[in-house]
PDB file of N, CA and C in Angstrom:
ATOM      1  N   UNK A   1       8.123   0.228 -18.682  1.00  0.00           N
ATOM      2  CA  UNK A   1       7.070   0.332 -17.700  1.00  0.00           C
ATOM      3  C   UNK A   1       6.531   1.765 -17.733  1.00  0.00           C
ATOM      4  N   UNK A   2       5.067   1.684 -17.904  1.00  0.00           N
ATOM      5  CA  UNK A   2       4.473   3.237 -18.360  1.00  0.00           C
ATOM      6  C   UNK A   2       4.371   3.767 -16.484  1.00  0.00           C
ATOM      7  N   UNK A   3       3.992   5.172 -16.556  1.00  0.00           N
ATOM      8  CA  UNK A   3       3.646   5.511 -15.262  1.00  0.00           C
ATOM      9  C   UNK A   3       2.590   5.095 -14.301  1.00  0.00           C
ATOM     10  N   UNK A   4       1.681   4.338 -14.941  1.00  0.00           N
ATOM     11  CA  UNK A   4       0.624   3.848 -14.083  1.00  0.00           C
ATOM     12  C   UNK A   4       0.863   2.914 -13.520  1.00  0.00           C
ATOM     13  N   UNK A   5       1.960   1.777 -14.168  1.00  0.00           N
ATOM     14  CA  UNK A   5       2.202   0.778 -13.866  1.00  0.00           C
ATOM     15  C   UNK A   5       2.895   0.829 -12.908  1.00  0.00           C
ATOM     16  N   UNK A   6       4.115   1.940 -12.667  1.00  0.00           N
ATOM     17  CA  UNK A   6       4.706   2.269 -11.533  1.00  0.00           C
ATOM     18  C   UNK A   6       4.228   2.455 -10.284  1.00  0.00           C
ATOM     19  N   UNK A   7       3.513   3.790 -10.688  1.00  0.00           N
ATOM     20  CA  UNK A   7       2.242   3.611  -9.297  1.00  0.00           C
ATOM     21  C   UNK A   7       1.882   2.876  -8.706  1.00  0.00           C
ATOM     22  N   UNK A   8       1.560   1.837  -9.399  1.00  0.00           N
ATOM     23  CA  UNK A   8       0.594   0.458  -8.871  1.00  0.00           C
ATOM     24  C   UNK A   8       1.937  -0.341  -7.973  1.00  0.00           C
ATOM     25  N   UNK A   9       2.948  -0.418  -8.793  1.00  0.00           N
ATOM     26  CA  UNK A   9       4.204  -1.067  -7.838  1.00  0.00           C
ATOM     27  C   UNK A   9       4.471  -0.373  -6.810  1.00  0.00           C
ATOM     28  N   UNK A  10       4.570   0.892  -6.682  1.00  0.00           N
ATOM     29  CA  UNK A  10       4.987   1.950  -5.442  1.00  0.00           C
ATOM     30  C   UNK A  10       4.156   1.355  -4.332  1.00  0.00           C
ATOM     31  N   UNK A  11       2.418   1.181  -4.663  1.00  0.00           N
ATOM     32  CA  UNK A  11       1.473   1.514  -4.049  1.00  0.00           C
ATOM     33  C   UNK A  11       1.141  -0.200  -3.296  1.00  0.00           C
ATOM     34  N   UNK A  12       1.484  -0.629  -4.175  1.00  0.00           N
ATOM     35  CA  UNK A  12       1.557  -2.405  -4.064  1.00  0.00           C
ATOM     36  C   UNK A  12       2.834  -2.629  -2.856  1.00  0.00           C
ATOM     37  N   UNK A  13       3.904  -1.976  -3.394  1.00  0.00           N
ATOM     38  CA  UNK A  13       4.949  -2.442  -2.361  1.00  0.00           C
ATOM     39  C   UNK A  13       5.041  -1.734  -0.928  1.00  0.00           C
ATOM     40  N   UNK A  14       4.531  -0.426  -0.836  1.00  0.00           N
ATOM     41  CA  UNK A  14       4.253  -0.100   0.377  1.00  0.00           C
ATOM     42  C   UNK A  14       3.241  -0.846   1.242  1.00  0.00           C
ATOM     43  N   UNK A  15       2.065  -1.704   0.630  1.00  0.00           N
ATOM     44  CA  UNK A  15       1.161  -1.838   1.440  1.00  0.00           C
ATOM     45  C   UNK A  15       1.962  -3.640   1.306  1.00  0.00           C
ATOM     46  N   UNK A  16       2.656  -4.212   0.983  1.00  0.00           N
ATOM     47  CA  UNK A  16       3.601  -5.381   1.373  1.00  0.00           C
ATOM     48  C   UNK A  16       4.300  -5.028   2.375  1.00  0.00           C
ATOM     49  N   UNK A  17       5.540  -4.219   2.432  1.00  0.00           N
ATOM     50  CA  UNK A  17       6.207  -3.720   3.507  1.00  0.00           C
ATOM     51  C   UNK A  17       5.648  -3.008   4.948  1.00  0.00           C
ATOM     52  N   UNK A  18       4.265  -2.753   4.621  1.00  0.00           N
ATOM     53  CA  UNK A  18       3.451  -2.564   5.924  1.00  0.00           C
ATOM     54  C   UNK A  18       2.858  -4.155   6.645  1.00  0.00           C
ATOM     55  N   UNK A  19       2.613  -4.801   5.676  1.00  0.00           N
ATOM     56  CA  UNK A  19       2.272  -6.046   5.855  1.00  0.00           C
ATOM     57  C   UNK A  19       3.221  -6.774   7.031  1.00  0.00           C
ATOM     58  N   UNK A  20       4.669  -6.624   5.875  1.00  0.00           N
ATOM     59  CA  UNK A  20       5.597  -7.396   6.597  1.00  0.00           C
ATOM     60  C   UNK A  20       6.398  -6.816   7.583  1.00  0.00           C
ATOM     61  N   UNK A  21       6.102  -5.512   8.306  1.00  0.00           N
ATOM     62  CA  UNK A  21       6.681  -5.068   9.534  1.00  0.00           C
ATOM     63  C   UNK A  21       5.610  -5.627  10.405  1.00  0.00           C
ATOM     64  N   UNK A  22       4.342  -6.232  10.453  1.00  0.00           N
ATOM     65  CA  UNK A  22       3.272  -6.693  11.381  1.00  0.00           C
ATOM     66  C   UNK A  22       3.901  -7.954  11.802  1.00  0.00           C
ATOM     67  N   UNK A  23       4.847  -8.276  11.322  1.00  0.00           N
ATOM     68  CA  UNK A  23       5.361 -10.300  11.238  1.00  0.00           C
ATOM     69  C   UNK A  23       6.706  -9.787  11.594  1.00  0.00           C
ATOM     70  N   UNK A  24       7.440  -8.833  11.566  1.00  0.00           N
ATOM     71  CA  UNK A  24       9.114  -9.275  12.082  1.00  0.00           C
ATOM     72  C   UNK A  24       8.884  -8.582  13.468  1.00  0.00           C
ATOM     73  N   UNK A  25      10.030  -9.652  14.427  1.00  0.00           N
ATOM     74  CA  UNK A  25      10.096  -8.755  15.598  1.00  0.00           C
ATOM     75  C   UNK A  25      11.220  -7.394  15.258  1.00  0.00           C
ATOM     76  N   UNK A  26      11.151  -7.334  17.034  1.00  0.00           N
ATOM     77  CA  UNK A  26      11.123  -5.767  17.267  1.00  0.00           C
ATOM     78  C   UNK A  26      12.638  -5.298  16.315  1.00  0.00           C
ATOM     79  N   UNK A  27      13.350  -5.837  16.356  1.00  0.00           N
ATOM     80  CA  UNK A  27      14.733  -5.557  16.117  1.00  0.00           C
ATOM     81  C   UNK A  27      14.771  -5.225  14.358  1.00  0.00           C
ATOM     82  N   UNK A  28      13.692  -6.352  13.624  1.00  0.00           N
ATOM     83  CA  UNK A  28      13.642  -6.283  12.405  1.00  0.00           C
ATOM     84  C   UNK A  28      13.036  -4.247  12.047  1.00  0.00           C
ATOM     85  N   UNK A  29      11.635  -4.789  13.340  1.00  0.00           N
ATOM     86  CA  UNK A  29      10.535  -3.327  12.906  1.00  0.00           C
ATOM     87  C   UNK A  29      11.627  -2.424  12.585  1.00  0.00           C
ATOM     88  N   UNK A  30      12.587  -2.193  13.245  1.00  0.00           N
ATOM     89  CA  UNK A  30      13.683  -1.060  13.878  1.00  0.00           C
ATOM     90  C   UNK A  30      13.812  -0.552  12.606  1.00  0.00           C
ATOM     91  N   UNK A  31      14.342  -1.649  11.776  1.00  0.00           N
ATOM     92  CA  UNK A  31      15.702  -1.752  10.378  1.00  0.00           C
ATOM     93  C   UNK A  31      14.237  -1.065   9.495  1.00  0.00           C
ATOM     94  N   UNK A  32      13.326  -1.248   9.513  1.00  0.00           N
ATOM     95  CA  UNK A  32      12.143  -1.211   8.458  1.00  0.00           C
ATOM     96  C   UNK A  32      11.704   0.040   8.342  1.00  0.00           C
ATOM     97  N   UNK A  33      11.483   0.511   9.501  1.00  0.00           N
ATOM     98  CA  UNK A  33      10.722   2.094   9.985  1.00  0.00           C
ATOM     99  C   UNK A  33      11.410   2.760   8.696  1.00  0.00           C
ATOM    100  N   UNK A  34      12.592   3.045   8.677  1.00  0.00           N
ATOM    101  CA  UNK A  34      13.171   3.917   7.514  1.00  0.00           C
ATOM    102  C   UNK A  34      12.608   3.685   5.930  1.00  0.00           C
ATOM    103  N   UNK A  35      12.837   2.303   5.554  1.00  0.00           N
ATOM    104  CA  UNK A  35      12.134   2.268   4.244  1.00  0.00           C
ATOM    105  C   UNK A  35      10.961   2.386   4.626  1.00  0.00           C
ATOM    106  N   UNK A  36       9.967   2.061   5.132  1.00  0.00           N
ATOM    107  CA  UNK A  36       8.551   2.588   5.293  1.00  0.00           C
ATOM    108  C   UNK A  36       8.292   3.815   5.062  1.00  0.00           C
ATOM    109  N   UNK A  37       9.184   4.631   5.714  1.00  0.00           N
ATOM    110  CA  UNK A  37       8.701   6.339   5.644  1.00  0.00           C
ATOM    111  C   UNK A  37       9.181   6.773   4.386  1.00  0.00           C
ATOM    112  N   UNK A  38      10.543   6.232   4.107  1.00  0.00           N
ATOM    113  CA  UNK A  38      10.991   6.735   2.305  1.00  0.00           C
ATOM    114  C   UNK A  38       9.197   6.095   1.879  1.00  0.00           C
ATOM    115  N   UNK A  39       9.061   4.926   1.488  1.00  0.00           N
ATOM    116  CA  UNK A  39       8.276   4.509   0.632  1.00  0.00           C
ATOM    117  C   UNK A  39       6.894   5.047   0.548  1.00  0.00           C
ATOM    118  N   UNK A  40       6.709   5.350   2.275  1.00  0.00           N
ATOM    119  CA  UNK A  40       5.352   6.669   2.599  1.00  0.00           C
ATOM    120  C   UNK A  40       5.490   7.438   1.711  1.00  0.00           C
ATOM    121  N   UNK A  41       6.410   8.540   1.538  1.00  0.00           N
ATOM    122  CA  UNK A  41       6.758   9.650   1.169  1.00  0.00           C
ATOM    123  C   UNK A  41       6.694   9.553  -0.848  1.00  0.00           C
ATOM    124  N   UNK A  42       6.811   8.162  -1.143  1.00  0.00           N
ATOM    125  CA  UNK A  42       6.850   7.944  -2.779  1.00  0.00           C
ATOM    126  C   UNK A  42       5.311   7.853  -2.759  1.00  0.00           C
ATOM    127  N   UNK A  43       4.702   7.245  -2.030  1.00  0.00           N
ATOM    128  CA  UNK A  43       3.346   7.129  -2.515  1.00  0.00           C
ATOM    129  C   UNK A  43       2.665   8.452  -2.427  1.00  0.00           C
ATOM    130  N   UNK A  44       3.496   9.568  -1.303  1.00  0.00           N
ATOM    131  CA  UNK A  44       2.243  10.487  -1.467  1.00  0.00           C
ATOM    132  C   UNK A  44       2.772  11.501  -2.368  1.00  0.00           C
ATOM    133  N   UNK A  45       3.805  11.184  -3.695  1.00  0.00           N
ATOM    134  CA  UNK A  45       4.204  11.593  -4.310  1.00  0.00           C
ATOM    135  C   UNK A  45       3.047  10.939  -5.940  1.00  0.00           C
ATOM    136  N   UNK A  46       2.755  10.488  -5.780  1.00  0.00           N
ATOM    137  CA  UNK A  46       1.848   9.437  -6.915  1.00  0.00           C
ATOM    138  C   UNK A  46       0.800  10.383  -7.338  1.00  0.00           C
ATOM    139  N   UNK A  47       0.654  10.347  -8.470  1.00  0.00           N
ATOM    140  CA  UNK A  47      -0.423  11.636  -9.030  1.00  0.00           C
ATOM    141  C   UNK A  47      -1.700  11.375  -9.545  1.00  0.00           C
ATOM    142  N   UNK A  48      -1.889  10.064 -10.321  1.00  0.00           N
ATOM    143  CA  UNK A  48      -2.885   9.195 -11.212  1.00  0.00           C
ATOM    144  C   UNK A  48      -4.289   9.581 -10.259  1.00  0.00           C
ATOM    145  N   UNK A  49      -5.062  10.240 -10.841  1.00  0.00           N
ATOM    146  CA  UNK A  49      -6.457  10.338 -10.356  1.00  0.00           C
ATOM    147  C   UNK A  49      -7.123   8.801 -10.341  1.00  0.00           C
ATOM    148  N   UNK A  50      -6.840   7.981 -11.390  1.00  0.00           N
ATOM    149  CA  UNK A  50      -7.478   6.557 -11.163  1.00  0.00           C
ATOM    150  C   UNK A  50      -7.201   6.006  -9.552  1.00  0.00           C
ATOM    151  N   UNK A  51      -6.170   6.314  -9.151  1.00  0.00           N
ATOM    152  CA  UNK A  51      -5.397   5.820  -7.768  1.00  0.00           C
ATOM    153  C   UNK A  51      -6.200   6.766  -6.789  1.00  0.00           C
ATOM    154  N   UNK A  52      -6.963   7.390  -6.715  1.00  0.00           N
ATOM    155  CA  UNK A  52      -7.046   8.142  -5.861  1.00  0.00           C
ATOM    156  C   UNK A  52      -7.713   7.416  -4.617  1.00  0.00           C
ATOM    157  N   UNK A  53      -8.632   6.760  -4.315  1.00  0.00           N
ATOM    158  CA  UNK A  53      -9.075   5.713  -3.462  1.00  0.00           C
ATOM    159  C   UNK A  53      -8.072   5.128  -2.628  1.00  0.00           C
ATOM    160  N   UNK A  54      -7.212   4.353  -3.740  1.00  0.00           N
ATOM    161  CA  UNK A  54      -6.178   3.258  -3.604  1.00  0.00           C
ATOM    162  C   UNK A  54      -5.189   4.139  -2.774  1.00  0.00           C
ATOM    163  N   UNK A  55      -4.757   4.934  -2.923  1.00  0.00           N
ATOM    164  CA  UNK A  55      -3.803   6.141  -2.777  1.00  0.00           C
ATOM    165  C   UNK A  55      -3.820   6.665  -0.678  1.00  0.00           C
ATOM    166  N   UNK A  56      -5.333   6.653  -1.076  1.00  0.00           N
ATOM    167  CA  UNK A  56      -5.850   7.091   0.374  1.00  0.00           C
ATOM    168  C   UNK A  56      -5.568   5.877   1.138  1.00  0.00           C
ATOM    169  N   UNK A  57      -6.104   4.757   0.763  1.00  0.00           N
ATOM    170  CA  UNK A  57      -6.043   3.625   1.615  1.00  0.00           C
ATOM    171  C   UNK A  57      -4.325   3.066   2.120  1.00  0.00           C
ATOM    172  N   UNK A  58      -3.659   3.249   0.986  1.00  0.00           N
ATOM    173  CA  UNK A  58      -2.392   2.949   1.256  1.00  0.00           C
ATOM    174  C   UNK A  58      -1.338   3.914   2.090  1.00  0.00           C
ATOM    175  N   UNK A  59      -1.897   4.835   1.811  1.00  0.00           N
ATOM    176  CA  UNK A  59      -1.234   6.189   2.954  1.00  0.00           C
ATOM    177  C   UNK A  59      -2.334   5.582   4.490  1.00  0.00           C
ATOM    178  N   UNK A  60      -3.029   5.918   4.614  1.00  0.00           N
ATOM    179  CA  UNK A  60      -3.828   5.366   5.767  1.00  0.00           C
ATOM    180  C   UNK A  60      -3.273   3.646   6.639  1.00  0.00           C
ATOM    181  N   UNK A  61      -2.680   2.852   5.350  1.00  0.00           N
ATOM    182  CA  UNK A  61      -2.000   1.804   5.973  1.00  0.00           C
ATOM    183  C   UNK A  61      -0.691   1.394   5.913  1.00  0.00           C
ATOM    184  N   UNK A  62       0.090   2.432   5.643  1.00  0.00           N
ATOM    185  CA  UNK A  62       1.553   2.860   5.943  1.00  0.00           C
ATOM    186  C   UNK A  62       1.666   3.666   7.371  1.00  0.00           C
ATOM    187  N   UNK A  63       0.745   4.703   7.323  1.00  0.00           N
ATOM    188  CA  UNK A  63       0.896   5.534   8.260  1.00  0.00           C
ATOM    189  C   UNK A  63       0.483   4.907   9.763  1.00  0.00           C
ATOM    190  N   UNK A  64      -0.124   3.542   9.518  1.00  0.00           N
ATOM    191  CA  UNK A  64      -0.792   2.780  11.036  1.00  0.00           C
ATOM    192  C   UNK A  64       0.601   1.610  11.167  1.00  0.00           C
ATOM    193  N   UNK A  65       1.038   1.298  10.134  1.00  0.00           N
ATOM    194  CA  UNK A  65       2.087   0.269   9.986  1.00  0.00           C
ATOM    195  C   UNK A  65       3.485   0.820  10.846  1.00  0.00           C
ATOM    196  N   UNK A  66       4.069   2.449  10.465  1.00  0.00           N
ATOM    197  CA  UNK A  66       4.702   3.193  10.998  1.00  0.00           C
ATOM    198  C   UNK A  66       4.528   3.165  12.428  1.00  0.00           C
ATOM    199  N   UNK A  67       2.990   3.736  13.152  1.00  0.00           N
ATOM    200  CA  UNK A  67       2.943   4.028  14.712  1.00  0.00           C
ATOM    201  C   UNK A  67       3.135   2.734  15.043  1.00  0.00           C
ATOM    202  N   UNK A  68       2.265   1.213  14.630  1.00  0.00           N
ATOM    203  CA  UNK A  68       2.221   0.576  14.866  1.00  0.00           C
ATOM    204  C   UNK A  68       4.451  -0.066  15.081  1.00  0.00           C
ATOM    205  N   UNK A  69       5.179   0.162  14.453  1.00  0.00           N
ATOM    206  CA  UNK A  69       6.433   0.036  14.253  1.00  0.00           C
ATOM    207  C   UNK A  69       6.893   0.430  15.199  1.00  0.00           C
ATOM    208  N   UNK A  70       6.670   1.772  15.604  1.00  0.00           N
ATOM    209  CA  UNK A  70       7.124   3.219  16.784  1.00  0.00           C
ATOM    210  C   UNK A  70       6.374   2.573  18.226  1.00  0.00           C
ATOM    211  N   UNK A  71       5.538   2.457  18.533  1.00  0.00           N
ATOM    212  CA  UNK A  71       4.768   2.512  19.964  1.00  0.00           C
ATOM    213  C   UNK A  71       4.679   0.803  20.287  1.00  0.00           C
ATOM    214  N   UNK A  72       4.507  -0.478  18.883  1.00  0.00           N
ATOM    215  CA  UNK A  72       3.964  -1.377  19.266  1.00  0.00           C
ATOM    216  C   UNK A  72       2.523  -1.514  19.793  1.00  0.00           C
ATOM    217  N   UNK A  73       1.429  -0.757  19.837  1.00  0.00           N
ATOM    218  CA  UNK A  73       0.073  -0.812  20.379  1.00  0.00           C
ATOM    219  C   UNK A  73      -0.719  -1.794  19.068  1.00  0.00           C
ATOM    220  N   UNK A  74      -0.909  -2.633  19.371  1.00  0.00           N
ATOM    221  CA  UNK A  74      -1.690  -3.873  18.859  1.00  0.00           C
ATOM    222  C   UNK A  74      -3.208  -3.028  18.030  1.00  0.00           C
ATOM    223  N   UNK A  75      -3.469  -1.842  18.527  1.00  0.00           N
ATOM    224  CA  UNK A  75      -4.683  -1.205  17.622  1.00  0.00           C
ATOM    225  C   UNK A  75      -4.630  -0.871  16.459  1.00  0.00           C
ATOM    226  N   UNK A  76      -3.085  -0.260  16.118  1.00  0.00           N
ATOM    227  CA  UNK A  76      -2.449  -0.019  15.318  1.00  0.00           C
ATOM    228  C   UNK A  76      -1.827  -0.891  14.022  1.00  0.00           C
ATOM    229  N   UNK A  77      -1.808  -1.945  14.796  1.00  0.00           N
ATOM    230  CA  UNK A  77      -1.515  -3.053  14.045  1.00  0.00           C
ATOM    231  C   UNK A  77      -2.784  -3.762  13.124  1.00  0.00           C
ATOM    232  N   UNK A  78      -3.926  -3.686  14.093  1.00  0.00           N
ATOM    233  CA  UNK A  78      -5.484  -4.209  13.969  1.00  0.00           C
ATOM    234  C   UNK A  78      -6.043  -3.222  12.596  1.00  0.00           C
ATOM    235  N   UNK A  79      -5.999  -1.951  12.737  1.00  0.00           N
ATOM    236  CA  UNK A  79      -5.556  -1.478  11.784  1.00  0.00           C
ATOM    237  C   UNK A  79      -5.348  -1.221  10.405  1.00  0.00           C
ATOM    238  N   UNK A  80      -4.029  -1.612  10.641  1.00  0.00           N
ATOM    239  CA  UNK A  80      -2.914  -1.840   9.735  1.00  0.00           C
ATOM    240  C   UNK A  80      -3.034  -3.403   8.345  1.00  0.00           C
ATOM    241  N   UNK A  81      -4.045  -3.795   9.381  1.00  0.00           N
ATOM    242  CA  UNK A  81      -4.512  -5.079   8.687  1.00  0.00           C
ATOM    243  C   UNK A  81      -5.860  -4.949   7.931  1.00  0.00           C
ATOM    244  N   UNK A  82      -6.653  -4.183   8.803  1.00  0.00           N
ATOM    245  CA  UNK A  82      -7.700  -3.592   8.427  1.00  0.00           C
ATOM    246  C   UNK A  82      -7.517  -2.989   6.575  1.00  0.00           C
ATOM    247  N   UNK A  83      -6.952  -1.882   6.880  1.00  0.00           N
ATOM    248  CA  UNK A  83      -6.465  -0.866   6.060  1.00  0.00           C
ATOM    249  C   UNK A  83      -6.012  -1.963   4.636  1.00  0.00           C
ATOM    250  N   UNK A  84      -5.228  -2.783   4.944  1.00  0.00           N
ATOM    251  CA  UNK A  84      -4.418  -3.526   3.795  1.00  0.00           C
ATOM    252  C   UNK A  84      -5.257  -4.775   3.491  1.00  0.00           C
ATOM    253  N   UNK A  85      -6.292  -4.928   3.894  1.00  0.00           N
ATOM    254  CA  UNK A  85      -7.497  -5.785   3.401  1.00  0.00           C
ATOM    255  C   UNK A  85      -8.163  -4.993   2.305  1.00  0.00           C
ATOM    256  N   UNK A  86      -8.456  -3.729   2.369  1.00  0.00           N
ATOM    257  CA  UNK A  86      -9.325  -2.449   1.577  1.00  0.00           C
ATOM    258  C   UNK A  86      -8.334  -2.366   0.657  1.00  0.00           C
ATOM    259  N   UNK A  87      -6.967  -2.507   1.121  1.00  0.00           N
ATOM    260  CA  UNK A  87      -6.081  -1.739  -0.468  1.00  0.00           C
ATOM    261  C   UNK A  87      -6.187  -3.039  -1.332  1.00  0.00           C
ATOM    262  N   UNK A  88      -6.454  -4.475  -1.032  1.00  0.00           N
ATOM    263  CA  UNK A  88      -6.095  -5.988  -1.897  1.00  0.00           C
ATOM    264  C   UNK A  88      -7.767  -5.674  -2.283  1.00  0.00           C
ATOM    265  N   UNK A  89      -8.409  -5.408  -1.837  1.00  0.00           N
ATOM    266  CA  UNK A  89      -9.979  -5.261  -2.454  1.00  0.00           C
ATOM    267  C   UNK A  89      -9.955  -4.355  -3.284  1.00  0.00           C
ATOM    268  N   UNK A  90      -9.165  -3.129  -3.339  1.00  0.00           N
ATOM    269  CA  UNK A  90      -9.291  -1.927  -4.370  1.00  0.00           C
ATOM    270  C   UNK A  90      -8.208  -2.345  -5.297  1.00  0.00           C
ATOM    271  N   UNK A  91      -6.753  -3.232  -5.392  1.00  0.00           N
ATOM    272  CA  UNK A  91      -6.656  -3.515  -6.447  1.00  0.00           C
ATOM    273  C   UNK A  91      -7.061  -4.210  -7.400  1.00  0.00           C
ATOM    274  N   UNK A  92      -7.857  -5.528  -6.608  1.00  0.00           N
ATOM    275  CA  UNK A  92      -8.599  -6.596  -7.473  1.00  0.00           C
ATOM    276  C   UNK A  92      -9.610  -6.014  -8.272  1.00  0.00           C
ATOM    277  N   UNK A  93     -10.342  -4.573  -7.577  1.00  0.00           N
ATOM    278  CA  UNK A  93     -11.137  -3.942  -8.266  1.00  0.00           C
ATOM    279  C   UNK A  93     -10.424  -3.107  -9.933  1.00  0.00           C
ATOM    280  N   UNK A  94      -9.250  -2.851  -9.219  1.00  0.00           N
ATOM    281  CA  UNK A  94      -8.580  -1.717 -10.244  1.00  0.00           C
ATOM    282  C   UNK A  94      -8.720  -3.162 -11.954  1.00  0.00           C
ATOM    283  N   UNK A  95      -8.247  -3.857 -11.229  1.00  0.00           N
ATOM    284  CA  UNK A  95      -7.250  -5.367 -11.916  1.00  0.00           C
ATOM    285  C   UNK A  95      -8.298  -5.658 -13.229  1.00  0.00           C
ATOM    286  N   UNK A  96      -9.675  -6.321 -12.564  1.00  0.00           N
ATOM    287  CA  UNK A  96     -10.602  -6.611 -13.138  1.00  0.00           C
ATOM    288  C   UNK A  96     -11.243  -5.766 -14.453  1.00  0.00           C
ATOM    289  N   UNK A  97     -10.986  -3.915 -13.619  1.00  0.00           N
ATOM    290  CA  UNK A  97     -11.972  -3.299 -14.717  1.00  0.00           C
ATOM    291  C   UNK A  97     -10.446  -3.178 -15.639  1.00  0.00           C
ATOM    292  N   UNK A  98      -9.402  -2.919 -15.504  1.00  0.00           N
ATOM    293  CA  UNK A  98      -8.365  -3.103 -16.422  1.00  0.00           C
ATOM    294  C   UNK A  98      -8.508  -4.786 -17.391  1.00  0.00           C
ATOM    295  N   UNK A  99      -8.870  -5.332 -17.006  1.00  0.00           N
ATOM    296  CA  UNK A  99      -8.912  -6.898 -17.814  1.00  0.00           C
ATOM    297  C   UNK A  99     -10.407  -6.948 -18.457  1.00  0.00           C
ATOM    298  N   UNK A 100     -11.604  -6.297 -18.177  1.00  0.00           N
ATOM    299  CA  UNK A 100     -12.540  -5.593 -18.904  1.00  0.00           C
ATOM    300  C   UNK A 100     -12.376  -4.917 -19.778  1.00  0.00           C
ATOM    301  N   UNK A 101     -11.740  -3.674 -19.872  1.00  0.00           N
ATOM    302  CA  UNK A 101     -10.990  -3.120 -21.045  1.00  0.00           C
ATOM    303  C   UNK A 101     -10.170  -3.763 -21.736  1.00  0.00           C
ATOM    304  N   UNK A 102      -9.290  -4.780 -21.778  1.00  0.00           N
ATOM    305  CA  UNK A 102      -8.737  -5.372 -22.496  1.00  0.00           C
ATOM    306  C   UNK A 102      -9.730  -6.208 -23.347  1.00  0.00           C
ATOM    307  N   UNK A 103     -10.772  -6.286 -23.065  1.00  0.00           N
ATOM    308  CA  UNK A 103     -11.309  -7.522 -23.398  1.00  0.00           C
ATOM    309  C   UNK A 103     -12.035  -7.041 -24.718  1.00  0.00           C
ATOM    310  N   UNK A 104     -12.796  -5.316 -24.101  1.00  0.00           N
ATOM    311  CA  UNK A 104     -13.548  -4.633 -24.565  1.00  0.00           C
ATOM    312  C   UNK A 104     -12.609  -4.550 -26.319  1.00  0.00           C
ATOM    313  N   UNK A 105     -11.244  -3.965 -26.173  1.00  0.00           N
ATOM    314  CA  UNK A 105     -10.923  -3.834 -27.478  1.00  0.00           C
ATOM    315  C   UNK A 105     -10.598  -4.376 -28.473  1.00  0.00           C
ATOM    316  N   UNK A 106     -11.120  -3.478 -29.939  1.00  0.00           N
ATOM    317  CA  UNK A 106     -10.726  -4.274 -31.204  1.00  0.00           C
ATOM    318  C   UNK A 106      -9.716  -4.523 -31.315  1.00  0.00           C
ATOM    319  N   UNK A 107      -9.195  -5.658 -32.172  1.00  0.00           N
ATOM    320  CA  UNK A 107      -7.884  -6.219 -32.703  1.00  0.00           C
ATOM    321  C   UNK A 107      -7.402  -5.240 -34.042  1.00  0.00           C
TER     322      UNK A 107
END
């Protein structure tokens, strides 16, 4: 697995695990908060200028997934959903022009 590909998993699985602290109750959020913030902390470790969009959006919907985890305020959550609608639109974008280039090259 090259480094981009990693990225994309880091960046992919944080904005899942933000997903899925919106769906467990409170007791689950509890257990989660911790990998959330490790997994915060990998993404804003991610370097790929291609990611840079993607990068923003997924820090922006970790970081609402987190308060939203901490306080429970439903805005946060609103959000959080928000935010992780933009990151599934910016990978399908990433996805496509990657399957364009494939297409583009000689054998």
């Amino acid at each position: 697995m090259n480094n981009t590909d990693r990225e994309i998993e880091i960046l992919t699985n944080a904005t899942l695990i933000a997903g899925a602290l919106l769906k467990a109750d409170v007791s689950k959020r509890e257990a989660m908060l911790p990998k959330l913030k490790a997994i915060g902390t990998e993404v804003k470790a991610t370097q790929l200028d291609v990611h840079k969009n993607l990068k923003r959006l997924v820090i922006m919907t970790v970081n609402a997934a987190i308060r939203y985890g901490t306080s429970g305020k439903q805005s946060d959550a609103k959000l959080t959903r928000r935010n992780g609608n933009e990151v599934a639109k910016e990978l399908g974008r990433l996805k496509r022009l990657a399957h364009r280039k494939e297409e583009n090259r000689w054998p």
